[in-house]
C-alpha atoms as a PDB file:
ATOM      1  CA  UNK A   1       1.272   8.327   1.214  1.00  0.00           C
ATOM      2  CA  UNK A   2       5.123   7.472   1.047  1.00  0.00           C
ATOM      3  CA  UNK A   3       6.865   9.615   3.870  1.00  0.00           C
ATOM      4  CA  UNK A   4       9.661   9.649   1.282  1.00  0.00           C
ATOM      5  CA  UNK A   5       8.017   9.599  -2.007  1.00  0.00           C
ATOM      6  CA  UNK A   6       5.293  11.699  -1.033  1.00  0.00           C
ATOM      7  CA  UNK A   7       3.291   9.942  -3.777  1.00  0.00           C
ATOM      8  CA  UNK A   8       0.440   7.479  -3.034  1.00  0.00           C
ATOM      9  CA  UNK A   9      -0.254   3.652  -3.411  1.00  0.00           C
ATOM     10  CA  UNK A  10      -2.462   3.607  -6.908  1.00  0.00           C
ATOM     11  CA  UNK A  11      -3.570   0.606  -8.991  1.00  0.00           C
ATOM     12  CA  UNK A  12      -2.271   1.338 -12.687  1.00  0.00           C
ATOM     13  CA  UNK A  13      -4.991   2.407 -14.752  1.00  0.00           C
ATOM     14  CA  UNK A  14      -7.439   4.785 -14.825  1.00  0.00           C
ATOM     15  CA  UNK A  15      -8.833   3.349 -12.316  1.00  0.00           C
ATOM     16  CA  UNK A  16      -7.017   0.137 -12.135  1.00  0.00           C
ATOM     17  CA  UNK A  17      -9.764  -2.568 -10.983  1.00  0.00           C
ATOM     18  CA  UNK A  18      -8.152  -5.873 -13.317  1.00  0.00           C
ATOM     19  CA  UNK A  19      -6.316  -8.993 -12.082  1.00  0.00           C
ATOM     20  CA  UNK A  20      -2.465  -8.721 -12.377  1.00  0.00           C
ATOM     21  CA  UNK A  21      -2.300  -4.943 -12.745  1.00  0.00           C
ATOM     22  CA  UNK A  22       1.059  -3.223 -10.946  1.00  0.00           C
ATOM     23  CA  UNK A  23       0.528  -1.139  -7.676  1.00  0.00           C
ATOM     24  CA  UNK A  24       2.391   1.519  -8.265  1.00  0.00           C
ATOM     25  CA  UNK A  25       2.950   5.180  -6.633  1.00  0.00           C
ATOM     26  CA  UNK A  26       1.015   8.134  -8.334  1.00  0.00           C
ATOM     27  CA  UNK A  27       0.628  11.599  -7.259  1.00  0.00           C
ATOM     28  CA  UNK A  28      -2.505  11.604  -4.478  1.00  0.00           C
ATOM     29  CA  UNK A  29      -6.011  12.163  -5.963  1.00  0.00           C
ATOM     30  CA  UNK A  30      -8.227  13.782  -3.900  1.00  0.00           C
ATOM     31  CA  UNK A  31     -11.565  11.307  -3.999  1.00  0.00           C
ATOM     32  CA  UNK A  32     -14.403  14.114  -3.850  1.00  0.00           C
ATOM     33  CA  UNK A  33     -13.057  15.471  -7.017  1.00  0.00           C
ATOM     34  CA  UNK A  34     -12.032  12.224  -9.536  1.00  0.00           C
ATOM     35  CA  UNK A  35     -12.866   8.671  -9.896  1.00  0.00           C
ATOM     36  CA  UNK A  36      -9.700   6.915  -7.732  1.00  0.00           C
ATOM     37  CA  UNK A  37      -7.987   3.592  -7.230  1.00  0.00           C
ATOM     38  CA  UNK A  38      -6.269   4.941  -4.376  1.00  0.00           C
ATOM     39  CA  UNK A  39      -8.572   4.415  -1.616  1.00  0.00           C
ATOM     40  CA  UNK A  40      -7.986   0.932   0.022  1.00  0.00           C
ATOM     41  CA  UNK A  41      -9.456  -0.350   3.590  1.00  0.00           C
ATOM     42  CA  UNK A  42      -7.668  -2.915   5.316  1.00  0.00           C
ATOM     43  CA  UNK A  43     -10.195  -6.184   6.555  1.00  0.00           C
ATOM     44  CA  UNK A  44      -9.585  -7.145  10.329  1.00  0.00           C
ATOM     45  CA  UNK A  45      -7.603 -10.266   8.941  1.00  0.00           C
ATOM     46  CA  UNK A  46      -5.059  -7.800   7.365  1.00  0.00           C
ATOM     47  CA  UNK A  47      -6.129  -7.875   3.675  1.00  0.00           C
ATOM     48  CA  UNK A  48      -5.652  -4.337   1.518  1.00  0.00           C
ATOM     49  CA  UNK A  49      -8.855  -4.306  -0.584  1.00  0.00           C
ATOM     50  CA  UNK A  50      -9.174  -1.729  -3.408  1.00  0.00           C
ATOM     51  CA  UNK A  51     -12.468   0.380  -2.424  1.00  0.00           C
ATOM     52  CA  UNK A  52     -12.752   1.032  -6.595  1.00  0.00           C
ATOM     53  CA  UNK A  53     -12.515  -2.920  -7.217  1.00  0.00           C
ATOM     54  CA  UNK A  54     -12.738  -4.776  -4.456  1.00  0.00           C
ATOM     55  CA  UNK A  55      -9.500  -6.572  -5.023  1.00  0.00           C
ATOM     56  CA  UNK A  56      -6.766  -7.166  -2.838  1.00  0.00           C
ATOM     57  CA  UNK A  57      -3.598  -6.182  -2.633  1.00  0.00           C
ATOM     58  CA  UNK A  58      -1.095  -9.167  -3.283  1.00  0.00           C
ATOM     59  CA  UNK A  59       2.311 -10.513  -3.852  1.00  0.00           C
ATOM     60  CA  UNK A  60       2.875 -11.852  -7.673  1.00  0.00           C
ATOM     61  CA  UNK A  61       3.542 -15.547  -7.506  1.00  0.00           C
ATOM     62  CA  UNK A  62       2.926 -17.980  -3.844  1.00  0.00           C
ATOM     63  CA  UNK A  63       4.349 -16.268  -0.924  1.00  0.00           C
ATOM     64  CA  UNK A  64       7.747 -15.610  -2.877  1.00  0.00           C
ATOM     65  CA  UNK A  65       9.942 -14.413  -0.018  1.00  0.00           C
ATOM     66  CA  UNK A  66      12.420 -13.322  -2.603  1.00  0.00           C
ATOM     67  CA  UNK A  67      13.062  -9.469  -2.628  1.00  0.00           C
ATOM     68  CA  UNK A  68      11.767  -7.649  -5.672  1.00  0.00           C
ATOM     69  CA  UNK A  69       8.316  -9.791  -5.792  1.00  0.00           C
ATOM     70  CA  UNK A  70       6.436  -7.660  -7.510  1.00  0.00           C
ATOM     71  CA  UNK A  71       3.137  -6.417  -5.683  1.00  0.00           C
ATOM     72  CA  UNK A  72      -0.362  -6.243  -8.163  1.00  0.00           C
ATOM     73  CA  UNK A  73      -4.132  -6.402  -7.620  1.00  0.00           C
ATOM     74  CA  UNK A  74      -6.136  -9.702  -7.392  1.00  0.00           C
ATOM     75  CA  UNK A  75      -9.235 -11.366  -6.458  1.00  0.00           C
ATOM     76  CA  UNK A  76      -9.154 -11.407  -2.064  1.00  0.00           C
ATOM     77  CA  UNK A  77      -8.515 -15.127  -1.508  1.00  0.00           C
ATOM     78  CA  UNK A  78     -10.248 -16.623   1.658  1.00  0.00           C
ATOM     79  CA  UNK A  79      -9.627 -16.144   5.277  1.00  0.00           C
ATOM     80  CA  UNK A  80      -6.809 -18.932   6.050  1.00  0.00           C
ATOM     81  CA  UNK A  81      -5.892 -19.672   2.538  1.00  0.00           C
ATOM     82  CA  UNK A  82      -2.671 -21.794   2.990  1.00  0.00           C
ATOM     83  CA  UNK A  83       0.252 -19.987   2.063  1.00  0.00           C
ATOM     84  CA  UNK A  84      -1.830 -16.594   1.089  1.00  0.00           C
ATOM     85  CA  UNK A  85       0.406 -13.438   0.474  1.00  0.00           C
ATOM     86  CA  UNK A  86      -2.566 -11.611   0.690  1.00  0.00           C
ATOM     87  CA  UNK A  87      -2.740 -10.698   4.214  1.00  0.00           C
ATOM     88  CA  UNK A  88      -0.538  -7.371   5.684  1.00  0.00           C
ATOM     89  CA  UNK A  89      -0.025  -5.583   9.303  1.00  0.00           C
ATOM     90  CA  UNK A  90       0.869  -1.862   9.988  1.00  0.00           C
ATOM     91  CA  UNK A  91       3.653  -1.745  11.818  1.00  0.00           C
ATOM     92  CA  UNK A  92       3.899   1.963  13.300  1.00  0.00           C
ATOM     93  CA  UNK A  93       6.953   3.562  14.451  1.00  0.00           C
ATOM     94  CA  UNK A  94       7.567   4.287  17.881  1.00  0.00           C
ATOM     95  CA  UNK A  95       9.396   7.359  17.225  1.00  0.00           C
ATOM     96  CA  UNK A  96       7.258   9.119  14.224  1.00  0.00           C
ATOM     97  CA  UNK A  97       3.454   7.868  15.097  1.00  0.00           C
ATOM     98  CA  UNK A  98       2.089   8.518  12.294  1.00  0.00           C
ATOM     99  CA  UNK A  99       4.336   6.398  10.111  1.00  0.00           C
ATOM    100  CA  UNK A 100       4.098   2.819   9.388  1.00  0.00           C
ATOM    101  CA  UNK A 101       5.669   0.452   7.229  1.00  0.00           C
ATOM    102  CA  UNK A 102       3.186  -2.466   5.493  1.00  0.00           C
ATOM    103  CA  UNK A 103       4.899  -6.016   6.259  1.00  0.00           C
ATOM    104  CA  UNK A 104       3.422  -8.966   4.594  1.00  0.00           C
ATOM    105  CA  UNK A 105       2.264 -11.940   7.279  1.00  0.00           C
ATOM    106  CA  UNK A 106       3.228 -14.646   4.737  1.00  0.00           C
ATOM    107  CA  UNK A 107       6.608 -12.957   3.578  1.00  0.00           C
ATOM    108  CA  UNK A 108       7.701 -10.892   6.407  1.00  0.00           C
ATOM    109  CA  UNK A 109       8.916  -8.372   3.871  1.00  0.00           C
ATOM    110  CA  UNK A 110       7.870  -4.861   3.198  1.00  0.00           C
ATOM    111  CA  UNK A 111       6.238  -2.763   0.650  1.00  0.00           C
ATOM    112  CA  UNK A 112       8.669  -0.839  -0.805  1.00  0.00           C
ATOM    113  CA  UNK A 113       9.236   1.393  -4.107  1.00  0.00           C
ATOM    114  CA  UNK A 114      10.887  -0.181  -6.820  1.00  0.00           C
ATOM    115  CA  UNK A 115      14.343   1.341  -7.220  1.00  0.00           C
ATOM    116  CA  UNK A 116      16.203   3.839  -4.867  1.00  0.00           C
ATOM    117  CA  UNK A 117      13.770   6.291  -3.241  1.00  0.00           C
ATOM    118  CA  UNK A 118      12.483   7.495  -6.634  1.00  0.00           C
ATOM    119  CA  UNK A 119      10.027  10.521  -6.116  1.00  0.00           C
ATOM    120  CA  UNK A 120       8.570   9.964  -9.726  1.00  0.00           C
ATOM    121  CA  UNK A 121       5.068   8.852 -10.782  1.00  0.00           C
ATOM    122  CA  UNK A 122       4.640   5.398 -12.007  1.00  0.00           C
ATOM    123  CA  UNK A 123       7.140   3.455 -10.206  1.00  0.00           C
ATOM    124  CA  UNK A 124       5.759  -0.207  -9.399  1.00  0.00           C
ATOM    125  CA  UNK A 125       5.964  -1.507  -5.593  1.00  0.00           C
ATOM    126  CA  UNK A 126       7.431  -4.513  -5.002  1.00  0.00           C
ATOM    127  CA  UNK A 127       8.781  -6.805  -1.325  1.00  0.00           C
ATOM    128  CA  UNK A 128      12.266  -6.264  -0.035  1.00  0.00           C
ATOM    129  CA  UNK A 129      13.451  -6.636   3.604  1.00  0.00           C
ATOM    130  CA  UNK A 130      12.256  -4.259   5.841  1.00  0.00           C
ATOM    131  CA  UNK A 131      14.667  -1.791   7.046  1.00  0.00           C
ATOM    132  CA  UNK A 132      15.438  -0.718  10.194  1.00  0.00           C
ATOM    133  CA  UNK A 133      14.941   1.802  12.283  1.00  0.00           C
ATOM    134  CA  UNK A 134      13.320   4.777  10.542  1.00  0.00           C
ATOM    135  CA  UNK A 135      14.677   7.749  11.980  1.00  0.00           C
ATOM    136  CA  UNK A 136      17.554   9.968  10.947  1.00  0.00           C
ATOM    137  CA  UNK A 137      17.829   8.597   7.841  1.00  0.00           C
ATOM    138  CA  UNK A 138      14.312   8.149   6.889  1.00  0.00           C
ATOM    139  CA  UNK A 139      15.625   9.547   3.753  1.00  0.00           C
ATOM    140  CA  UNK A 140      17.280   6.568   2.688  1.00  0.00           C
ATOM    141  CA  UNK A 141      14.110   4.119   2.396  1.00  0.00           C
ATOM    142  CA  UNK A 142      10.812   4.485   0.748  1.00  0.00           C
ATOM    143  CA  UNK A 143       9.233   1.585   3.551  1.00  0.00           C
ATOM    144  CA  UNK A 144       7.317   4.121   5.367  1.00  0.00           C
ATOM    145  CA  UNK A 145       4.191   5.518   5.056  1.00  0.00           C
ATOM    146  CA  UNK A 146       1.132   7.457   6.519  1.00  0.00           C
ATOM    147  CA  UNK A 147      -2.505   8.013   6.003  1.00  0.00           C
ATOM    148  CA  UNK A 148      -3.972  10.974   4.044  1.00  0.00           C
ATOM    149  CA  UNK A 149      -7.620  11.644   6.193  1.00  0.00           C
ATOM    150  CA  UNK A 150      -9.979  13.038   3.739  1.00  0.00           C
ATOM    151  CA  UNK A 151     -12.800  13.097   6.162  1.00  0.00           C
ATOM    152  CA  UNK A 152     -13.072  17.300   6.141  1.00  0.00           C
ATOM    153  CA  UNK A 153     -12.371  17.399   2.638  1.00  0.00           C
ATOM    154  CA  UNK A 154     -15.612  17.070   1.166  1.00  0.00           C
ATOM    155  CA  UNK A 155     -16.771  13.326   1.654  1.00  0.00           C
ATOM    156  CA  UNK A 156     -19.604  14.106   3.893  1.00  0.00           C
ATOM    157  CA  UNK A 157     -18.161  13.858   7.051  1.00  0.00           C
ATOM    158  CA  UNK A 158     -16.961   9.856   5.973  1.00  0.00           C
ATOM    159  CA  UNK A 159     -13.140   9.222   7.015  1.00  0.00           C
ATOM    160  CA  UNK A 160     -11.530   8.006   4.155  1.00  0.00           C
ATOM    161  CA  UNK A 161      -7.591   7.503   3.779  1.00  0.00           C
ATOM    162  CA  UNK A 162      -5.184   6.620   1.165  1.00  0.00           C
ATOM    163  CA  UNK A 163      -4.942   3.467   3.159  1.00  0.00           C
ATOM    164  CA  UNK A 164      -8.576   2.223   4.998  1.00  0.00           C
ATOM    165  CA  UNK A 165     -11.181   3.577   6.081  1.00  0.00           C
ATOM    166  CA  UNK A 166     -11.103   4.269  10.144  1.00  0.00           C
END
């Protein structure tokens, strides 16, 4: 979930499981209750794979370091594809634990919300230099995020996040 937004990372579409669609932000969907695209698990190489398509998360277009690179679903390339933007690290805050901005490996540039810190639903993510630190004025970027653990909330005792499985 975006600490800002408060919304969480969703494929568009109901559920979004095709090539090329936008990751967006949504309002959080509580898995035991609806069919969701907003359950992901991250692979030990770094990929964000889609638990309702098995898809990866991934930057539109080869490693385009340029902000505003729009961020969609796609078929997981292989492990040491040259020049794949497929591949992602948590990088938690020291000061707020919990929170964690995504960085692409191939990019080095973050996950962010299109536009200024909107709190709406249906706003795309895209890259854009990561800011730093998060802190007092967490307020001012949409880069950080935190896990949703719906592991007493009905999933028979599996933890499942927003963001992986742990």
């Amino acid at each position: 979930m975006n600490v800002n937004t408060k919304k969480c990372i969703d494929v568009k579409g109901y559920p979004g499981v095709t090539n090329f669609a936008d990751i967006q932000v949504f309002t959080c969907e509580h898995p035991a209750t609806m069919r969701t695209d907003q359950l992901w698990r991250m692979t030990e190489a770094g990929q964000l794979i889609s638990l309702a398509s098995n898809k990866c998360m991934d930057v539109d277009g080869d490693a385009d370091t340029s902000n505003r690179a729009n961020i969609q679903l796609y078929d997981c390339q292989a492990i040491g594809t040259p020049g794949s933007d497929q591949f992602w690290v948590f990088e938690y805050d020291s000061n707020f634990k919990s929170h964690f901005r995504i960085r692409n490996k191939a990019t080095n540039k973050c996950v962010d919300v299109k536009g200024y810190a909107w709190t709406g639903n249906r706003h795309t993510l895209q890259t854009w230099d990561c800011n730093e630190p998060h802190g007092p004025h967490a307020s001012d970027t949409d880069h950080w995020w935190e896990k949703i653990d719906y592991s007493s909330k009905g999933l028979g005792g599996k933890v499942v996040d927003n963001l992986g499985t742990k």
